[in-house]
N, C-alpha and C. Protein backbone atom coordinates (compact mmCIF):
# COMPACT_ATOMS: atom_id res chain seq x y z
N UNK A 1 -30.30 43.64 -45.89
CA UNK A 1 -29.93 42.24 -45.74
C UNK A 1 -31.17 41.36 -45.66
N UNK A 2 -30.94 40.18 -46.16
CA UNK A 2 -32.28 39.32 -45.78
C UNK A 2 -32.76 38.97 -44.50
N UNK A 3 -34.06 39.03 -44.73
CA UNK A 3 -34.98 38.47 -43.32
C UNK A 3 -34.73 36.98 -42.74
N UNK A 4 -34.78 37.29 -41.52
CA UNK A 4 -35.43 35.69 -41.48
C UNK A 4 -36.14 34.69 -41.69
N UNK A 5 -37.22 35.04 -42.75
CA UNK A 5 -38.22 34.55 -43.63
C UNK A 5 -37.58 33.97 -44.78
N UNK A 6 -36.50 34.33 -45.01
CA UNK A 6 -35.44 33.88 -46.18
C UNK A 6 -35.71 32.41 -46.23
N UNK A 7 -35.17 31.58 -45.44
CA UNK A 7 -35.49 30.04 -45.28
C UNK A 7 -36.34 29.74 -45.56
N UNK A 8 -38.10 30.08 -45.49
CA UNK A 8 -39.13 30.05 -45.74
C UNK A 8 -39.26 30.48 -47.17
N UNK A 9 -38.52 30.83 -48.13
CA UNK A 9 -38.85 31.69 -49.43
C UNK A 9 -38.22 30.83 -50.19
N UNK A 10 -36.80 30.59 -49.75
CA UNK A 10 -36.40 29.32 -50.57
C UNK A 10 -37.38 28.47 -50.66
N UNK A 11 -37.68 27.57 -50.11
CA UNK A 11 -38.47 26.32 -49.62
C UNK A 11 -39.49 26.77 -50.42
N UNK A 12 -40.58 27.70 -50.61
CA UNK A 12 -41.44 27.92 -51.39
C UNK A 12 -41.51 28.42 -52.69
N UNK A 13 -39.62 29.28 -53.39
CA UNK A 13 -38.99 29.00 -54.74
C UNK A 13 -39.20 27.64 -55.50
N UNK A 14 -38.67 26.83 -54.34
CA UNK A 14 -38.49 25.47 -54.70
C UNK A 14 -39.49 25.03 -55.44
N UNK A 15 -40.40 24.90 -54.22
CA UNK A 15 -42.26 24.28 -54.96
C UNK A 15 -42.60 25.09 -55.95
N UNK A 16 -42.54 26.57 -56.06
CA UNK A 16 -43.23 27.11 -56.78
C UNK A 16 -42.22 26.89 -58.47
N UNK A 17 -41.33 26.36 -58.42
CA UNK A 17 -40.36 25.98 -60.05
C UNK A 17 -40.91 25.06 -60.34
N UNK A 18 -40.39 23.51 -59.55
CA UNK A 18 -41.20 22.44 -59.52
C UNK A 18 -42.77 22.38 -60.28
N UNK A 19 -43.45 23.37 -59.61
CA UNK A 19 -45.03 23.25 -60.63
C UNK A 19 -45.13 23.77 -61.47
N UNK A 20 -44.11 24.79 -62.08
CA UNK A 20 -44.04 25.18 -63.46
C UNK A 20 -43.78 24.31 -64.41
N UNK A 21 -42.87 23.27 -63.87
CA UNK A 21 -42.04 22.79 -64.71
C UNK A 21 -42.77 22.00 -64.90
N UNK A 22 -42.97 20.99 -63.45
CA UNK A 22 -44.24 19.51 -63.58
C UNK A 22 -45.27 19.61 -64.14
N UNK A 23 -45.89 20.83 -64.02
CA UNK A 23 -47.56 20.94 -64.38
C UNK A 23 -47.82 21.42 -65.67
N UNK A 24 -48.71 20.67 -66.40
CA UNK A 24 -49.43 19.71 -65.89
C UNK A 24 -49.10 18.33 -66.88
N UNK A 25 -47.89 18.61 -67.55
CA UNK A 25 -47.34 17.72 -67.92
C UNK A 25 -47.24 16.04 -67.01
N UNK A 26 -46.83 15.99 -66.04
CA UNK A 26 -46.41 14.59 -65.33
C UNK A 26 -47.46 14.96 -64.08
N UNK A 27 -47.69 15.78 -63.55
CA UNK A 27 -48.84 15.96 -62.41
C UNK A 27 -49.61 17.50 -62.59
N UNK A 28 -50.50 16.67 -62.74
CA UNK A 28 -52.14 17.59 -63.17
C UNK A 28 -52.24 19.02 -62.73
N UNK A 29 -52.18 18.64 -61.48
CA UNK A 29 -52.38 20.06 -60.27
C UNK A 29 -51.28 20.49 -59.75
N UNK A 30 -50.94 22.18 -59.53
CA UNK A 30 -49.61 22.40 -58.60
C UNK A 30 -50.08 22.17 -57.42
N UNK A 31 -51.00 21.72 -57.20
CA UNK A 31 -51.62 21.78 -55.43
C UNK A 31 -50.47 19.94 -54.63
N UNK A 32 -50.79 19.58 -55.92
CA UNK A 32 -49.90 18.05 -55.61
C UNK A 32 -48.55 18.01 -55.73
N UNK A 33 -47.85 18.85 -55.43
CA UNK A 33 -46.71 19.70 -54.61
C UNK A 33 -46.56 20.53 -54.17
N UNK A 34 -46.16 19.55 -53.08
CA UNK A 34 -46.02 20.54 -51.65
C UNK A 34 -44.78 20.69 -50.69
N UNK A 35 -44.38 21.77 -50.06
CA UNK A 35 -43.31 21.69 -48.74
C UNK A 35 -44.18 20.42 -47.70
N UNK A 36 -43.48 19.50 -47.40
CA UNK A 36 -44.05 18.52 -47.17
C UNK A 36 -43.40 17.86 -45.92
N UNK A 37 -43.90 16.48 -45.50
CA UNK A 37 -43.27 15.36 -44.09
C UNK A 37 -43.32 14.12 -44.70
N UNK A 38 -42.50 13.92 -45.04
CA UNK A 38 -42.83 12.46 -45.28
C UNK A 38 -43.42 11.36 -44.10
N UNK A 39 -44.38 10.74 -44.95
CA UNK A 39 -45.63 9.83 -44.59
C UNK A 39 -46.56 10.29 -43.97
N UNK A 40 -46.74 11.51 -44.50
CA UNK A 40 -48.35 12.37 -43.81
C UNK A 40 -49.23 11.96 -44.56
N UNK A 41 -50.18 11.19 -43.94
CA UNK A 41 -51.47 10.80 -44.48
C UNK A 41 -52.72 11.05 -44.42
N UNK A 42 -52.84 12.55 -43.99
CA UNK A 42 -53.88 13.22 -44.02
C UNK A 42 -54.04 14.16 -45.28
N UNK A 43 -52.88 14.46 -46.37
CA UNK A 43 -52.69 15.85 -47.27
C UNK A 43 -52.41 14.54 -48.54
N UNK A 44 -53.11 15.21 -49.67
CA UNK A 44 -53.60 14.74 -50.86
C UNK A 44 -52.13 16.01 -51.50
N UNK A 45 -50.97 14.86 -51.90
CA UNK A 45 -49.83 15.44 -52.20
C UNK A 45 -49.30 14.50 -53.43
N UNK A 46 -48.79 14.70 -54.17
CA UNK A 46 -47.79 13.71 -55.15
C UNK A 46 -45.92 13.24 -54.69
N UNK A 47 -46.16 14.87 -54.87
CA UNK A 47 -44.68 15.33 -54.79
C UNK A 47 -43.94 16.20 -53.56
N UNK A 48 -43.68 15.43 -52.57
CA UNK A 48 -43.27 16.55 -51.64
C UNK A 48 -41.57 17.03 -51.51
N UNK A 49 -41.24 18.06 -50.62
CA UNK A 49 -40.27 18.92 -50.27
C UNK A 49 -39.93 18.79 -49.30
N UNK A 50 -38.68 18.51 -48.31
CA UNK A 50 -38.83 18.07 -47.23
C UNK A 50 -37.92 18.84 -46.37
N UNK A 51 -38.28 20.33 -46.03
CA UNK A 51 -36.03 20.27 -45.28
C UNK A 51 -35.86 20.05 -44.23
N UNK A 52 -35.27 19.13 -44.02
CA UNK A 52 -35.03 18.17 -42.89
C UNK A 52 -33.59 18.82 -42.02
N UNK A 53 -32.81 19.49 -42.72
CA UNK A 53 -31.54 19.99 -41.87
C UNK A 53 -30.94 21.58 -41.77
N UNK A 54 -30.75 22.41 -40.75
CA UNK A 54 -30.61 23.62 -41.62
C UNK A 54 -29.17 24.21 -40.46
N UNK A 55 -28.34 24.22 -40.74
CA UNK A 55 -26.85 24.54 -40.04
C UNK A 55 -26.29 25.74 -40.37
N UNK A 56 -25.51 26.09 -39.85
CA UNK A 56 -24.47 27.32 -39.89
C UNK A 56 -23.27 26.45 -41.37
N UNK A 57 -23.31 27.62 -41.83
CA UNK A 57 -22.40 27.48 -43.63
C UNK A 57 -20.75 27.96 -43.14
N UNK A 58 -20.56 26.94 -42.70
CA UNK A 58 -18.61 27.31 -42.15
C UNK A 58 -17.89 27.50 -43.46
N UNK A 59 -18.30 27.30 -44.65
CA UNK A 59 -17.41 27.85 -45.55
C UNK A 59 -17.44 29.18 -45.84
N UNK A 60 -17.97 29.83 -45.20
CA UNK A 60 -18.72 31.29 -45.76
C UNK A 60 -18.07 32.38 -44.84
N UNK A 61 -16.53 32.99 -44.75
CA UNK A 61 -16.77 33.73 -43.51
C UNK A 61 -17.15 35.16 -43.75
N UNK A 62 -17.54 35.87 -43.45
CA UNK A 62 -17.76 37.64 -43.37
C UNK A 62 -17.10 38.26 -42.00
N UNK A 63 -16.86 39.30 -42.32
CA UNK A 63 -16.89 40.09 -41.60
C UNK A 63 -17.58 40.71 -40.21
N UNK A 64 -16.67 40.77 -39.29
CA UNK A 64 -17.63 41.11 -38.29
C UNK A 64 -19.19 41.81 -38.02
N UNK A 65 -18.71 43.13 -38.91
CA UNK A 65 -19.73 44.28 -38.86
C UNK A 65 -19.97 44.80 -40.45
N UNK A 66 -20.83 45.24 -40.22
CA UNK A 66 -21.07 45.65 -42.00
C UNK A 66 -21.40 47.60 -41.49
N UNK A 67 -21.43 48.02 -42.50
CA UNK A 67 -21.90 49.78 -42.23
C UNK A 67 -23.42 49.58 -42.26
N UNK A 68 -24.66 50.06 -41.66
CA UNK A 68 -25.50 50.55 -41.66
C UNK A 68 -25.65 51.53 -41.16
N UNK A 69 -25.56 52.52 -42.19
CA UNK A 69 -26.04 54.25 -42.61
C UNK A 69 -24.80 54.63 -41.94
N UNK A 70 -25.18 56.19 -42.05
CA UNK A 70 -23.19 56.72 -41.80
C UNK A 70 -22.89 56.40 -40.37
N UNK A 71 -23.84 56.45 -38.83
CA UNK A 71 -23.44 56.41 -37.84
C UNK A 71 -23.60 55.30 -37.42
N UNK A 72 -23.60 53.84 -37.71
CA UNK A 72 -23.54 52.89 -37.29
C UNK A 72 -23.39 51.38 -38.02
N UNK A 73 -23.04 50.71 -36.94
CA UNK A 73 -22.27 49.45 -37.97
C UNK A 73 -23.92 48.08 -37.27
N UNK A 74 -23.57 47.25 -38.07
CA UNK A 74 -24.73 46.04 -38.28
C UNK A 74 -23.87 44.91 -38.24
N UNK A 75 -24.65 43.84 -37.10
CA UNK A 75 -23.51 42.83 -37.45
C UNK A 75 -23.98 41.59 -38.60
N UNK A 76 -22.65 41.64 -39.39
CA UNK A 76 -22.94 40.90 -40.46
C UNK A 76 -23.89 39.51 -40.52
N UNK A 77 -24.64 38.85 -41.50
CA UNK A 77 -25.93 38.39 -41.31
C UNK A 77 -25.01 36.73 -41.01
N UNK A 78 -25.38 35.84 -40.70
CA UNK A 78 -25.09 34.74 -40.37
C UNK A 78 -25.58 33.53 -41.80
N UNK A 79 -24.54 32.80 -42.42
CA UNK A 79 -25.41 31.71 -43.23
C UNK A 79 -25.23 30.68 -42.84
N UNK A 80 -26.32 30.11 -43.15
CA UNK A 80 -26.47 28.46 -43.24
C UNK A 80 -26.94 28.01 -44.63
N UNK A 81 -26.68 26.62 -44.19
CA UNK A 81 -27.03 25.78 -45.20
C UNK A 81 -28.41 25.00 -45.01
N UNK A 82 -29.28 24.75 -45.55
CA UNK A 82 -30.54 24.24 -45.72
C UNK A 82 -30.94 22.84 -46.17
N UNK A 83 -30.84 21.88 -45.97
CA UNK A 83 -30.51 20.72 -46.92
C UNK A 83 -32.32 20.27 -46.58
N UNK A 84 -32.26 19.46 -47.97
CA UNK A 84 -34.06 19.16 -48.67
C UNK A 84 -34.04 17.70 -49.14
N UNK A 85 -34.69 16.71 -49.08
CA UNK A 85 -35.56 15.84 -49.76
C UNK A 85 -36.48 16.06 -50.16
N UNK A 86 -36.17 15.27 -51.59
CA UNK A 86 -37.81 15.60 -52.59
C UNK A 86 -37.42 14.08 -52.24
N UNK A 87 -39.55 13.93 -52.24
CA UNK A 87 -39.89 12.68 -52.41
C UNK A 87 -41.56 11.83 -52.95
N UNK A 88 -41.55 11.41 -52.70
CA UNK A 88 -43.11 10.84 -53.84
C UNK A 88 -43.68 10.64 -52.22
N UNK A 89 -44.88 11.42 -52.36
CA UNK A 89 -45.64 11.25 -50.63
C UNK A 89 -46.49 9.82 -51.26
N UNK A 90 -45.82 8.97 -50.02
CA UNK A 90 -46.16 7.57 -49.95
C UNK A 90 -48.33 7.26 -49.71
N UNK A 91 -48.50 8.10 -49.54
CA UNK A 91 -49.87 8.39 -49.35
C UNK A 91 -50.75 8.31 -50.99
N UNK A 92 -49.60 9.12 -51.96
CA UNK A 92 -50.13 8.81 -53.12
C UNK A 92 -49.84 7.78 -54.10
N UNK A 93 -48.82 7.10 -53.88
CA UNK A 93 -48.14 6.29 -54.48
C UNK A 93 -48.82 4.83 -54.99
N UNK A 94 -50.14 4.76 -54.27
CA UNK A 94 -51.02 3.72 -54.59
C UNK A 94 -51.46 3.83 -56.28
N UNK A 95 -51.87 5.02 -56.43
CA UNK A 95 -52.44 5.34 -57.43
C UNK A 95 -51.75 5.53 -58.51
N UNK A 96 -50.10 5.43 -58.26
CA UNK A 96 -49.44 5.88 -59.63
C UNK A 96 -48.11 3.91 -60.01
N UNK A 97 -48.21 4.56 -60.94
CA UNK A 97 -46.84 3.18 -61.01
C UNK A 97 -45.99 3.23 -60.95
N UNK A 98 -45.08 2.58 -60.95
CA UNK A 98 -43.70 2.86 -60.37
C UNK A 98 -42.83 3.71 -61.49
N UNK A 99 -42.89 3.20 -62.89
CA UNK A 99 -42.48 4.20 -64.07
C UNK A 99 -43.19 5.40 -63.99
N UNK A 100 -44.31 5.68 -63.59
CA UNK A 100 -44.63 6.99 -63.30
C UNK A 100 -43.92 7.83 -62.39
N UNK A 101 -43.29 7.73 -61.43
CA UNK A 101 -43.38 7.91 -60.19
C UNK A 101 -41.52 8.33 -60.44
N UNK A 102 -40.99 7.42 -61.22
CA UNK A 102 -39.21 7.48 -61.49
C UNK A 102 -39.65 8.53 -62.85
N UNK A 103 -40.24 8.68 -63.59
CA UNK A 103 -40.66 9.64 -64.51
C UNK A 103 -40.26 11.54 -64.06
N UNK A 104 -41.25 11.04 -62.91
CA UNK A 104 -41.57 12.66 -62.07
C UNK A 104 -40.07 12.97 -61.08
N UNK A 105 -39.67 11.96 -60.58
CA UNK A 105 -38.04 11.88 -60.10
C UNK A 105 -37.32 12.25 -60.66
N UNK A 106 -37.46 11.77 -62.20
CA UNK A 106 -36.17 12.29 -62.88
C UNK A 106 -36.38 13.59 -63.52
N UNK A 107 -37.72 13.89 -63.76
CA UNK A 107 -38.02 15.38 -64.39
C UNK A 107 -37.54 16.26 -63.37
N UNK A 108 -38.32 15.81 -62.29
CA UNK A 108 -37.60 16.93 -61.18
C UNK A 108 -36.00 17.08 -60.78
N UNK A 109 -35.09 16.03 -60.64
CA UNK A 109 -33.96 15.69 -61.10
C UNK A 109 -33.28 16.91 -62.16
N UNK A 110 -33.75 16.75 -63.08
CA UNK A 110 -33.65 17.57 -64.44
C UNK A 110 -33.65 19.07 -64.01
N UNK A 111 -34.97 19.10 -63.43
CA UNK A 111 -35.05 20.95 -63.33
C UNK A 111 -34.19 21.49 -62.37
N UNK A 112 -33.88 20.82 -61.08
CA UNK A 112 -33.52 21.28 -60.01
C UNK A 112 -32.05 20.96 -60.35
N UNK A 113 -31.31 20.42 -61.06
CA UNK A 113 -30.09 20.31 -61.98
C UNK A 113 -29.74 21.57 -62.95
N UNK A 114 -30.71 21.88 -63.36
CA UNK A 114 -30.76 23.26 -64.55
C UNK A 114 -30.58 24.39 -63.41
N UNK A 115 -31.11 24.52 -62.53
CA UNK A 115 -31.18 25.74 -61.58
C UNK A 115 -30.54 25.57 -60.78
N UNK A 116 -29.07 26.08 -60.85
CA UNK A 116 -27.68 25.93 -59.95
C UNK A 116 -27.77 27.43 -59.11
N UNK A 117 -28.38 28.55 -59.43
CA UNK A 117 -28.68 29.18 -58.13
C UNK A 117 -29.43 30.13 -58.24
N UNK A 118 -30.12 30.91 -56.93
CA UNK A 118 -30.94 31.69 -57.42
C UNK A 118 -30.55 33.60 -56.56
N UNK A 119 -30.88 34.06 -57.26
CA UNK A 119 -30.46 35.74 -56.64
C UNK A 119 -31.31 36.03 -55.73
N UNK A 120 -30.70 36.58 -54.74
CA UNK A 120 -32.01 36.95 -52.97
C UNK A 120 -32.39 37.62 -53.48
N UNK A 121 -32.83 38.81 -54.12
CA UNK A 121 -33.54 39.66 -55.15
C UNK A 121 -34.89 39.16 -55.48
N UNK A 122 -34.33 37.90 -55.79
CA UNK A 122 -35.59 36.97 -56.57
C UNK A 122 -36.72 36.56 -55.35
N UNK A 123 -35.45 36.20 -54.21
CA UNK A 123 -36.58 35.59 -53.15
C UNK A 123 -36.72 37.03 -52.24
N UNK A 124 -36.48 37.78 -52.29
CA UNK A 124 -36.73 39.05 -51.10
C UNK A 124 -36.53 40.48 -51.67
N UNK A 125 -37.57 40.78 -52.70
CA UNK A 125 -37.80 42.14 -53.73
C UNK A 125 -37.26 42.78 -53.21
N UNK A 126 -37.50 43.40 -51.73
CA UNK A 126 -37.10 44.47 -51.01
C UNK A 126 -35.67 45.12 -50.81
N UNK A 127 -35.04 43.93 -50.81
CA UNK A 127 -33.27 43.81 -50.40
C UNK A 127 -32.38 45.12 -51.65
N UNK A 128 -32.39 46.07 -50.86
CA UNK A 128 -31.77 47.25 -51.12
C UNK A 128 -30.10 46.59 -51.90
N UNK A 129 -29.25 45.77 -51.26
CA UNK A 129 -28.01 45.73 -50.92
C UNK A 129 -27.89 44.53 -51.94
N UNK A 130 -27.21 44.37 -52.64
CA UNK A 130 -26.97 43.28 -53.52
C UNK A 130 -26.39 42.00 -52.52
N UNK A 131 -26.73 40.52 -52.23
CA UNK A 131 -26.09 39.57 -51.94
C UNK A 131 -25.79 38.59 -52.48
N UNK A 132 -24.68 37.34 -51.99
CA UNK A 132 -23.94 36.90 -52.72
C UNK A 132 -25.70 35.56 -53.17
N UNK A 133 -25.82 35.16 -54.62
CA UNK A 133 -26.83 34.50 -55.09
C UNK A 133 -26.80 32.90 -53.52
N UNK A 134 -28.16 32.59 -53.85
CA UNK A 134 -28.00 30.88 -53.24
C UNK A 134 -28.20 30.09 -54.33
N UNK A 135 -26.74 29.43 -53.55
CA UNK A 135 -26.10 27.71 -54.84
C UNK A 135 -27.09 26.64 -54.48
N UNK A 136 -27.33 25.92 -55.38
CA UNK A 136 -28.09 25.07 -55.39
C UNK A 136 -27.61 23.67 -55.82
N UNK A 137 -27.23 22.70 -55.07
CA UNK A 137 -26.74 21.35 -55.82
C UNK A 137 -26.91 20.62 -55.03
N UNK A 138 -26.73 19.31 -55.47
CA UNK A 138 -27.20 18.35 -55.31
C UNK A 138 -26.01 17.81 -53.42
N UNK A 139 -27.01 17.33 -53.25
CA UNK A 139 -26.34 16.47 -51.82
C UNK A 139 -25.85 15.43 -51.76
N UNK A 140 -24.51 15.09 -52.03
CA UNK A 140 -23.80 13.92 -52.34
C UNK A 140 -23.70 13.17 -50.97
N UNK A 141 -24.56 12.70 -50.28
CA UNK A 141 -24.60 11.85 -49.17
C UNK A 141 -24.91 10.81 -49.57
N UNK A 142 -24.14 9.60 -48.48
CA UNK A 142 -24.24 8.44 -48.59
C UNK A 142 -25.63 7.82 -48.54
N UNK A 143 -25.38 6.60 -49.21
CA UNK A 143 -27.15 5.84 -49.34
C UNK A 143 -26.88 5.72 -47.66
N UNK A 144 -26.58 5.47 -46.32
CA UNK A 144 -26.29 5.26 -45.32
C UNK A 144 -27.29 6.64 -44.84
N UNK A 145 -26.42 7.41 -45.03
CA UNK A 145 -27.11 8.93 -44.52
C UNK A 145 -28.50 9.29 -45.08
N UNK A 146 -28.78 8.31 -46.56
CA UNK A 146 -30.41 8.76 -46.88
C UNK A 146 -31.05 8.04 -45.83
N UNK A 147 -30.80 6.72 -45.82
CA UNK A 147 -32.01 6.12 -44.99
C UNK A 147 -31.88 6.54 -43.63
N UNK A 148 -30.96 7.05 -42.74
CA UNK A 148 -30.90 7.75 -41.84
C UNK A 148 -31.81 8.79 -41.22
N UNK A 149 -32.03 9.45 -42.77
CA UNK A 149 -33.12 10.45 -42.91
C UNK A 149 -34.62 9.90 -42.92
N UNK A 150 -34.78 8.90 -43.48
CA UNK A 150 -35.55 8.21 -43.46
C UNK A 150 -36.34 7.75 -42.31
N UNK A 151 -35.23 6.91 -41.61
CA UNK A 151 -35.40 6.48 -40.25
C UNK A 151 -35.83 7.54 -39.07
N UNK A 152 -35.19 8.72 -39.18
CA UNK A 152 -35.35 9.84 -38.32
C UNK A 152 -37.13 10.22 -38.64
N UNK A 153 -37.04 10.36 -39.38
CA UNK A 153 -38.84 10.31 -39.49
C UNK A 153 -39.78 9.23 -39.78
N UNK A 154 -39.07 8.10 -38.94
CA UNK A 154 -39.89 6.74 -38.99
C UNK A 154 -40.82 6.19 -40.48
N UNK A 155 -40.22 6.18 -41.13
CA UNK A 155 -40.57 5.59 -42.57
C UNK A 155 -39.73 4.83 -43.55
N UNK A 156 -40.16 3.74 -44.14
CA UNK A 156 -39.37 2.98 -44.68
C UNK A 156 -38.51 4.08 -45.89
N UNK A 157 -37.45 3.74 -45.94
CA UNK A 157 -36.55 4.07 -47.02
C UNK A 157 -37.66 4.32 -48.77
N UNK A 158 -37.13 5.05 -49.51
CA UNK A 158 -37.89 5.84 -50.72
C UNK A 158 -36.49 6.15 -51.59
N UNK A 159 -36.66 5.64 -52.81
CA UNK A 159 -36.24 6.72 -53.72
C UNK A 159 -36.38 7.72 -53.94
N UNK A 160 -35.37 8.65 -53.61
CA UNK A 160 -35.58 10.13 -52.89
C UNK A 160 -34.32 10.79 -53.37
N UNK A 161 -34.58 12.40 -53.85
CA UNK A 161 -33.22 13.13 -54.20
C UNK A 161 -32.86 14.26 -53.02
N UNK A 162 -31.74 14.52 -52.59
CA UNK A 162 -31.21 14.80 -51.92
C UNK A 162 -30.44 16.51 -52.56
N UNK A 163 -30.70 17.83 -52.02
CA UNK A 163 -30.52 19.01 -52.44
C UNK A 163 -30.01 19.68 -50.85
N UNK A 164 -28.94 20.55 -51.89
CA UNK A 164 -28.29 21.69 -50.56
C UNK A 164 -28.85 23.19 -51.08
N UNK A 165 -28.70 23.97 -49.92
CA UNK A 165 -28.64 25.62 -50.46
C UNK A 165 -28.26 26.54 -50.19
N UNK A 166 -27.27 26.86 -50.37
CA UNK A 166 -26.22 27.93 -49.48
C UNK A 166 -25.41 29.19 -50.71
N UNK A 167 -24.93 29.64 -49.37
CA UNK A 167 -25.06 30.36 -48.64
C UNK A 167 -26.87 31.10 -48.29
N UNK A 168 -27.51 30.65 -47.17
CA UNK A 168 -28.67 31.81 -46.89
C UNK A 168 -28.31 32.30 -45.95
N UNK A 169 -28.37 33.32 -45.99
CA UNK A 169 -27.69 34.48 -45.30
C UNK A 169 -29.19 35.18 -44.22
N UNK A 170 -29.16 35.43 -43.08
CA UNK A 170 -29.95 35.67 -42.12
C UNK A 170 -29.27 36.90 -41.16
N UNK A 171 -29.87 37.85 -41.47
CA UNK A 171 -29.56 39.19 -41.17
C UNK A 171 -29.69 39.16 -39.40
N UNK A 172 -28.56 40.40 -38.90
CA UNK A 172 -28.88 40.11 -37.57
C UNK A 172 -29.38 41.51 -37.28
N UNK A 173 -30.18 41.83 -36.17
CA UNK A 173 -30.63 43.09 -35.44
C UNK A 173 -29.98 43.28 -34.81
N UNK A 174 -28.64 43.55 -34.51
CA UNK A 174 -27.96 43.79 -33.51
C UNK A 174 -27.14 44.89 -34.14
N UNK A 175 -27.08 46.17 -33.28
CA UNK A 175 -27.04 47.72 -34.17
C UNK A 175 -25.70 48.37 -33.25
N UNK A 176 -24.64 48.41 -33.76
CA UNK A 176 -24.12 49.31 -32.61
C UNK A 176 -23.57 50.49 -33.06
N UNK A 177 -23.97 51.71 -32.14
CA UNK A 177 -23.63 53.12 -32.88
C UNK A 177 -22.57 52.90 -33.02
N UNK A 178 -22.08 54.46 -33.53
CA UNK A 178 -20.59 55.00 -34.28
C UNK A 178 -20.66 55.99 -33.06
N UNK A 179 -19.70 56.44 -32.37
CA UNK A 179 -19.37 57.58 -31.39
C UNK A 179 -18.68 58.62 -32.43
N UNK A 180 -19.25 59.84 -32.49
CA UNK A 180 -18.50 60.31 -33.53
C UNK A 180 -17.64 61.29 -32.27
N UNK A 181 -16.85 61.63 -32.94
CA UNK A 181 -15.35 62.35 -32.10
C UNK A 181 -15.73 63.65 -32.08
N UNK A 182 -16.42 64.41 -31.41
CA UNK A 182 -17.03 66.16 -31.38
C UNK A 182 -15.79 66.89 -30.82
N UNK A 183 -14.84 66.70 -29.96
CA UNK A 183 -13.72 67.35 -29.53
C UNK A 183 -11.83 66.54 -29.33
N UNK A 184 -11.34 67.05 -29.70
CA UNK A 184 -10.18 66.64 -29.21
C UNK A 184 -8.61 67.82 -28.81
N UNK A 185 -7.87 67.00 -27.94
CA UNK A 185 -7.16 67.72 -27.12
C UNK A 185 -5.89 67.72 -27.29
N UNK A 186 -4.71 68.00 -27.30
CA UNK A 186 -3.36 67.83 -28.19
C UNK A 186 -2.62 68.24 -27.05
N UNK A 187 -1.35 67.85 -26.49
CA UNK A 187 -0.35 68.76 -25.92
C UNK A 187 1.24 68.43 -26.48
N UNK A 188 1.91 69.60 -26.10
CA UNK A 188 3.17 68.98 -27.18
C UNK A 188 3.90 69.53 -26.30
N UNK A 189 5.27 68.74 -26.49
CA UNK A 189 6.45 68.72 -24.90
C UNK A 189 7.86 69.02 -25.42
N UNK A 190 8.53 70.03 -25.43
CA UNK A 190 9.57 70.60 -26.39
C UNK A 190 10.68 69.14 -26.05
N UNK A 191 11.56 69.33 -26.36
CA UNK A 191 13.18 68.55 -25.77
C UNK A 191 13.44 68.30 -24.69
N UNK A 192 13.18 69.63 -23.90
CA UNK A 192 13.76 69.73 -22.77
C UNK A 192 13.03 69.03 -21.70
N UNK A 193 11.77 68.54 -21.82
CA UNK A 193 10.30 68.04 -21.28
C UNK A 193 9.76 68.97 -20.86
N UNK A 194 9.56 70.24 -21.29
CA UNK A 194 8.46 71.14 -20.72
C UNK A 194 7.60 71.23 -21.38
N UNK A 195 6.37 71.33 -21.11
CA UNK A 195 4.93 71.11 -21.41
C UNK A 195 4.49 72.63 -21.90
N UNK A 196 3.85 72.77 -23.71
CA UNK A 196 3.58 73.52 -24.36
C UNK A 196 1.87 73.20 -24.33
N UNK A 197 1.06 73.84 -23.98
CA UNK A 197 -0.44 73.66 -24.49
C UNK A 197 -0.44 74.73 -25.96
């Protein structure tokens, strides 16, 4: 099952498509996207990544316990949902124009539109157990709820795209044996109720 590093792998899928796609077509360097904060003004960024929300995925239910190996059960991994802003780090925005800037919006727009989901395989080699892929689409929240986001990290409002990602699934350590049955005992009681061993 996936790690808890899972969250962390998405988030760096993300960037790492993004600079395939961007670079060096619309921005020069992959270094000028980044998992990012909006209005950090210390990091020489173009394009940042932002995930700002990450919840339990109530559409998703599983099963209590899953089998791990013949004598014991695993309890099934927990998902959430991850939700992201991409946005133009306001730090660089001096230097570019505004058609530049809706250019790189909409390219990115474009790619992260093309890539509706990706296989945990992809983000976690290791994963023995096939799981269900993470969906990728877009976050239909209100302009209300963007600047919200906005506000929560004290910065003026941005033309900004809004992305979900679910099911990520987060494995739990919690192991409980199997008692296997080594003896059992039978007695049988005719009609009459007298007791036959």
């Amino acid at each position: 099952m996936a790690d808890y590093s899972i969250i962390a792998d998405v988030s760096k899928y993300l960037v790492e498509l993004l600079r395939e796609k961007l670079c060096p077509e619309l921005i020069s360097l992959p270094t000028q996207i980044e998992a990012g904060f909006p209005g950090e003004k210390d990091r020489d960024y173009i394009l940042g990544l932002f995930l700002y929300n990450i919840e339990e995925e109530k559409n998703v239910v599983l099963p209590r316990f899953q089998q791990a190996g013949r004598m014991a059960l695993q309890q099934s991994p927990k998902p959430y949902r991850l939700s992201y802003m991409l946005f133009m780090n306001s730090a660089s925005q001096t230097s570019f124009k505004s058609v530049n800037a809706q250019k790189i919006i909409g390219r990115a727009a474009q790619i992260l539109g093309d890539k509706t989901e990706v296989r945990t395989d992809v983000l976690q080699p290791w994963l023995e157990t096939p799981e269900p892929p993470v969906i990728l689409s877009q976050d239909k929240i209100s302009l209300e709820a963007k600047f919200q986001v906005w506000q929560a990290v004290n910065q003026p409002y941005q033309l900004s795209l809004f992305y979900q990602a679910a099911p990520v699934l987060i494995s739990s350590e919690n192991i409980v044996d199997i008692v296997r049955v080594s003896e059992a005992s039978f007695s049988l009681q005719d009609m009459k109720g007298r007791g036959q061993n």
